[in-house]
C-alpha atoms as a PDB file:
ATOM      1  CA  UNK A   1      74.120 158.244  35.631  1.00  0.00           C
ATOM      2  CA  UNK A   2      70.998 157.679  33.087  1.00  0.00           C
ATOM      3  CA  UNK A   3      69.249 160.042  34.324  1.00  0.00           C
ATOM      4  CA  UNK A   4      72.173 162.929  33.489  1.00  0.00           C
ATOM      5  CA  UNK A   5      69.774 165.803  31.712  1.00  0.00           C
ATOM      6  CA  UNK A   6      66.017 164.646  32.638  1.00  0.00           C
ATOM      7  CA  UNK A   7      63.903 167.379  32.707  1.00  0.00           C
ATOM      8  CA  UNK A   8      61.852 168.414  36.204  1.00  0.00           C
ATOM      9  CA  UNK A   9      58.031 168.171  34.750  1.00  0.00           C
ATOM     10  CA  UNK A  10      55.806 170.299  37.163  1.00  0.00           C
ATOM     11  CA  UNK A  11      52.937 170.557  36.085  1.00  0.00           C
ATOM     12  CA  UNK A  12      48.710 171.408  37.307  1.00  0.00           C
ATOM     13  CA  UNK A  13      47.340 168.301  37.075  1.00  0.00           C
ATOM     14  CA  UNK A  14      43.978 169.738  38.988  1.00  0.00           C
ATOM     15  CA  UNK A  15      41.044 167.776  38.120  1.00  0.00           C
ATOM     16  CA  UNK A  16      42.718 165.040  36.463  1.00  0.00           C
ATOM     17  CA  UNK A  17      42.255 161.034  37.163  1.00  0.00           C
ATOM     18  CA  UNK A  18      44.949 158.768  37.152  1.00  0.00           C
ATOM     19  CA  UNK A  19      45.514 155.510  37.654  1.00  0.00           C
ATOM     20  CA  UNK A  20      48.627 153.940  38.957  1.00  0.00           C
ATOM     21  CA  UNK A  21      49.086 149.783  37.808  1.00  0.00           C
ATOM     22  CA  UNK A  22      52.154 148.733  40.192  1.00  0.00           C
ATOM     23  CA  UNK A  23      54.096 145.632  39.502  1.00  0.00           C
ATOM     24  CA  UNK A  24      54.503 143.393  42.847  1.00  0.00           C
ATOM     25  CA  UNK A  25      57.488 141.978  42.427  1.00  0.00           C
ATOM     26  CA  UNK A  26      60.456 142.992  44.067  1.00  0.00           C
ATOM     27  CA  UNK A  27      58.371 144.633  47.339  1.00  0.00           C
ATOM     28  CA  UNK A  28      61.121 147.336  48.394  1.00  0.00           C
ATOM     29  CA  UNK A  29      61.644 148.694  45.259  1.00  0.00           C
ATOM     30  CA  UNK A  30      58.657 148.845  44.148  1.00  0.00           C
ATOM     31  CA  UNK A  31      57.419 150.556  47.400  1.00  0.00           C
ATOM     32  CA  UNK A  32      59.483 153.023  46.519  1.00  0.00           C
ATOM     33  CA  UNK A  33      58.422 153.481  42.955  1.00  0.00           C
ATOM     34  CA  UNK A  34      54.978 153.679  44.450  1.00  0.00           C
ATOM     35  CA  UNK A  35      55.460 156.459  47.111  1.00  0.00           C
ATOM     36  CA  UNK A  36      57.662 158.027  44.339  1.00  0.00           C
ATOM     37  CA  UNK A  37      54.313 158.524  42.092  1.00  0.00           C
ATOM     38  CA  UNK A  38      52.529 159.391  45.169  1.00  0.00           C
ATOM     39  CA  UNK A  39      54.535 162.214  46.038  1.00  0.00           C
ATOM     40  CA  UNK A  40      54.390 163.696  42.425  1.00  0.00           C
ATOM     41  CA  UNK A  41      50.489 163.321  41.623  1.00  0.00           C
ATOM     42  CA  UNK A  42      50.083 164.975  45.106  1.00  0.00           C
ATOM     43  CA  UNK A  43      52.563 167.997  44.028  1.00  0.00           C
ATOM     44  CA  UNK A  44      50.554 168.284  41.034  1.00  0.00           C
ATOM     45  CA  UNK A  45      47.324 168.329  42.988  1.00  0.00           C
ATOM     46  CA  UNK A  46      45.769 164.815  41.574  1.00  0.00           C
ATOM     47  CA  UNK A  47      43.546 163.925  44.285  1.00  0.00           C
ATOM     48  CA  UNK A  48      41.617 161.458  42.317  1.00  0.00           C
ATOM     49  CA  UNK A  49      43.881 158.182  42.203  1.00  0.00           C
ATOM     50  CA  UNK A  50      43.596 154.785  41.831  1.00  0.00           C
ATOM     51  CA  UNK A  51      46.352 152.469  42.476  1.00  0.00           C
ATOM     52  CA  UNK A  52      45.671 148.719  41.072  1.00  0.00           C
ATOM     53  CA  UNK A  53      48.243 145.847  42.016  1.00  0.00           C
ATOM     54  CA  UNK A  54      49.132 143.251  39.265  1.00  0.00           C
ATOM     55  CA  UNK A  55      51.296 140.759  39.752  1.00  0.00           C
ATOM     56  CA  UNK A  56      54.013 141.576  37.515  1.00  0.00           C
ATOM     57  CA  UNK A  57      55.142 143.529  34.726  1.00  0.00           C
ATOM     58  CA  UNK A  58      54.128 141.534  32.042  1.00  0.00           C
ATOM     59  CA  UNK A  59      50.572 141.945  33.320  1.00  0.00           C
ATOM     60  CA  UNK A  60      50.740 145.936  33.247  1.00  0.00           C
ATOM     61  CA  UNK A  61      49.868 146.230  29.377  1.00  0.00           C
ATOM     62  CA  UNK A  62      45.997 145.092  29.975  1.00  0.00           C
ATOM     63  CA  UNK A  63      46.048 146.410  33.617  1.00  0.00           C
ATOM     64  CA  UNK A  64      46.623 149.970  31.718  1.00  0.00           C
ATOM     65  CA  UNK A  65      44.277 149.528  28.899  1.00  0.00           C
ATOM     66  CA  UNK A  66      41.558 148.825  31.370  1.00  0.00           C
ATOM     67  CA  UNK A  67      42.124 151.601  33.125  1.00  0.00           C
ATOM     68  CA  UNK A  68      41.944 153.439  29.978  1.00  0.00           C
ATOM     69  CA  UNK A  69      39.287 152.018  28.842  1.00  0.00           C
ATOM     70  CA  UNK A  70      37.556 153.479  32.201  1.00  0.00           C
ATOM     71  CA  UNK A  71      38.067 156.838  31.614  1.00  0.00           C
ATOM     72  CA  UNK A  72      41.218 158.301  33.377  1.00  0.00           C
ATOM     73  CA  UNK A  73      42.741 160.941  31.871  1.00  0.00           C
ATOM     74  CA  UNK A  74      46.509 159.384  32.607  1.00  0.00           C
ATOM     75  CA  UNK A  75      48.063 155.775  33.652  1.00  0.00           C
ATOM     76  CA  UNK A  76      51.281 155.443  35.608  1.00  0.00           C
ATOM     77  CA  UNK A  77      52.562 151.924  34.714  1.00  0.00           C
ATOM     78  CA  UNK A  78      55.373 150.724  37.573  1.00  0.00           C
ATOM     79  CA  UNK A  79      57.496 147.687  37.475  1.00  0.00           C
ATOM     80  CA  UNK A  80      60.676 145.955  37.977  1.00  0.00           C
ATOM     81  CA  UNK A  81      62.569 143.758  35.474  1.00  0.00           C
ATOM     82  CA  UNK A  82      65.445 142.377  36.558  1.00  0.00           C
ATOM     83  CA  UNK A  83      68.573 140.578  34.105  1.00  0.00           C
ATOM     84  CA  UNK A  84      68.511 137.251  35.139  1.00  0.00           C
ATOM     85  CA  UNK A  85      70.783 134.037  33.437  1.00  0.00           C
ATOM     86  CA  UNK A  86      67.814 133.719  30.512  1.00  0.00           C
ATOM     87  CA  UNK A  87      66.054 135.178  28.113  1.00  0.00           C
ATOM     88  CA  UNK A  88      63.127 135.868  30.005  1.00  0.00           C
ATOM     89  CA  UNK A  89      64.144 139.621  30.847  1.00  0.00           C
ATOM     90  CA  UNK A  90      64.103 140.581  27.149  1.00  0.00           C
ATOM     91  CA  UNK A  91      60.862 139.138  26.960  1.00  0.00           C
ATOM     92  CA  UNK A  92      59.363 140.182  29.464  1.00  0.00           C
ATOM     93  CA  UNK A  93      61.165 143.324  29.548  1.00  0.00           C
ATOM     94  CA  UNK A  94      59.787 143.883  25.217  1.00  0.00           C
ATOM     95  CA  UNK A  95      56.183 142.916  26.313  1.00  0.00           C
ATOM     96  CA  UNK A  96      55.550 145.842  28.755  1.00  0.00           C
ATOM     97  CA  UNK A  97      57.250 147.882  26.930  1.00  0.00           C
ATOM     98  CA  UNK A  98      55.132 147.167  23.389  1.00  0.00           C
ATOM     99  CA  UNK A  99      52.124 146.513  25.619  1.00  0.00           C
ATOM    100  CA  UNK A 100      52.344 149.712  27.376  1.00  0.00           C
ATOM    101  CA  UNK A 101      52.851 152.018  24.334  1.00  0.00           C
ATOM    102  CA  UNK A 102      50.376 150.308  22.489  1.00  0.00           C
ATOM    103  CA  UNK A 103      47.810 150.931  25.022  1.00  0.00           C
ATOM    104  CA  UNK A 104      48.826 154.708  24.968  1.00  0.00           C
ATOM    105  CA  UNK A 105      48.611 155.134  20.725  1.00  0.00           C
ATOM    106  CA  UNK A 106      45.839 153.089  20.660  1.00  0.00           C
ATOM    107  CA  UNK A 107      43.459 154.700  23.306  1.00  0.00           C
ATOM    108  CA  UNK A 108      44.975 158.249  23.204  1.00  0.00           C
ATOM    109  CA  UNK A 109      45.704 157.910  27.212  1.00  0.00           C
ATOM    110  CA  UNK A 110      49.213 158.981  28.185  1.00  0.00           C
ATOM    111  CA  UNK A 111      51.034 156.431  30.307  1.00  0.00           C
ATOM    112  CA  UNK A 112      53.765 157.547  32.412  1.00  0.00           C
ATOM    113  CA  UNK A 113      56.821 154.945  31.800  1.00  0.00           C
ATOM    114  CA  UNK A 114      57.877 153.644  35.574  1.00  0.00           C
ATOM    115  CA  UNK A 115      59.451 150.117  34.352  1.00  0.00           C
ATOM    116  CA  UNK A 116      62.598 149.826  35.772  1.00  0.00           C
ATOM    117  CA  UNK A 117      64.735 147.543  33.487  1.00  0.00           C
ATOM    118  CA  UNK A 118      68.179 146.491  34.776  1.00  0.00           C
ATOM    119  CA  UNK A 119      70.946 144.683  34.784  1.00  0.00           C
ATOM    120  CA  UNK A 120      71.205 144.042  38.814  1.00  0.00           C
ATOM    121  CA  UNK A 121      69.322 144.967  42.056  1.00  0.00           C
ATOM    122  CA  UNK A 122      71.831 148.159  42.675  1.00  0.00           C
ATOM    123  CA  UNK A 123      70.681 149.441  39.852  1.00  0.00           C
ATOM    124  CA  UNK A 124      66.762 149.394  40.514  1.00  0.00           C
ATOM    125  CA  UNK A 125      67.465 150.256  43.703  1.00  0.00           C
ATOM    126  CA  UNK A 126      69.998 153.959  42.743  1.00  0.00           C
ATOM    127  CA  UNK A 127      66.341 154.171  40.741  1.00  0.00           C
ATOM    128  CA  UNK A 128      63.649 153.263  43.010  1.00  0.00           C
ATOM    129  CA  UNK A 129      63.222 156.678  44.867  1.00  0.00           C
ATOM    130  CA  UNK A 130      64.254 155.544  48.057  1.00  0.00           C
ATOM    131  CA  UNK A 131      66.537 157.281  50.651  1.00  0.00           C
ATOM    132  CA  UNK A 132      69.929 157.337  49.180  1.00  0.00           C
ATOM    133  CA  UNK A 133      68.863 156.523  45.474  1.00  0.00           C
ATOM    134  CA  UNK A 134      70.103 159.073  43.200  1.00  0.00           C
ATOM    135  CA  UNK A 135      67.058 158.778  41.068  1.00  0.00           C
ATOM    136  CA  UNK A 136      63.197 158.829  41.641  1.00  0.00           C
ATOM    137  CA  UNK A 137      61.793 156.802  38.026  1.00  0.00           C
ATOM    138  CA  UNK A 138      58.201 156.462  39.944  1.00  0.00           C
ATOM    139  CA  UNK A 139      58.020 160.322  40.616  1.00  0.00           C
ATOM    140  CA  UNK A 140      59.696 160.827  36.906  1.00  0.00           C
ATOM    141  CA  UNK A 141      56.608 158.364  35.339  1.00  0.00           C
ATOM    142  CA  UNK A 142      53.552 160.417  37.422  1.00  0.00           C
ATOM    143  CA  UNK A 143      55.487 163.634  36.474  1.00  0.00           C
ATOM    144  CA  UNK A 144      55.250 162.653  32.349  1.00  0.00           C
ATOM    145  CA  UNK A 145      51.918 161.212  32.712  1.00  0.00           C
ATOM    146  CA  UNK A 146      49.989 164.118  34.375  1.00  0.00           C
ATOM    147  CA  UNK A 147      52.455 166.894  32.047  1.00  0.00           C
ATOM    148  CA  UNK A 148      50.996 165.034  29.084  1.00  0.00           C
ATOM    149  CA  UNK A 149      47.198 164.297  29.583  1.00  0.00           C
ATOM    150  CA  UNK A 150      47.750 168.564  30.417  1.00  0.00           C
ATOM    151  CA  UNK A 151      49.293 168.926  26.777  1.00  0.00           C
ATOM    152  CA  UNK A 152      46.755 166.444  25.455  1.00  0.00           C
ATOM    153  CA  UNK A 153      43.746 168.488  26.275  1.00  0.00           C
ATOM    154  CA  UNK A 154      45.372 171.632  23.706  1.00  0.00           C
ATOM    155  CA  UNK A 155      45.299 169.827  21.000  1.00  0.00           C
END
């Protein structure tokens, strides 16, 4: 499984903002990407979030850099790209994933990495967080974005 050797992040993320920027397609999994970020911002005692709904992933990129243009200390960007019979996953799956770490060099903000990128629907869904999946990637993207705007503020 991918996720074979990820670290668990837990970190104090008192007093921090964050913004989550959710994808809308695919509804259950990204519900459970979602609740997956919610959970892990609450462990880390976030209380101040924002969640903004975009309509896909391609739109994350200037969803984020809004947000960190705004002030928050951290952005959780969540999506769902699935392989399809043309190109349009690589492109789409390239954009947010320049876009996004663009955003995060260029502004300094730390954005937690929650796009899901596969091949089929079994495998967002082993990833989505939801009972029975053997992996939570929204919990794993609020976990590195709070652990880094925390690491940030040392330097």
């Amino acid at each position: 499984m991918s996720g074979a050797g990820a670290p668990r992040v837990t970190t104090d993320g008192t007093g921090l903002r964050v913004a989550v920027i959710a994808a809308s397609w695919h509804t259950q999994i990204m519900d459970g990407l979602l609740g997956g970020a919610e959970r892990a911002l609450e462990a880390a005692g976030v209380t101040d979030v924002t969640i903004v709904r975009v309509p896909g992933s391609f739109e994350l990129p200037v969803a984020a850099a809004r947000a960190a243009q705004q002030g928050f200390d951290a952005v959780v960007a969540l999506g769902v790209v699935i392989r399809g019979g043309t190109p349009h996953f690589e492109y789409v799956c390239s954009a947010a994933t320049m876009g996004l770490t663009d955003v995060a060099v260029r502004t300094g903000v730390p954005i937690g990495f929650g796009v899901l990128t596969c091949d089929n629907e079994v495998q967002a869904f082993e990833r989505a967080g939801l009972p029975g999946s053997r992996e939570d990637k929204g919990a794993e993207a609020a976990e590195a974005a709070v652990a880094t705007a925390v690491a940030l503020r040392a330097l």
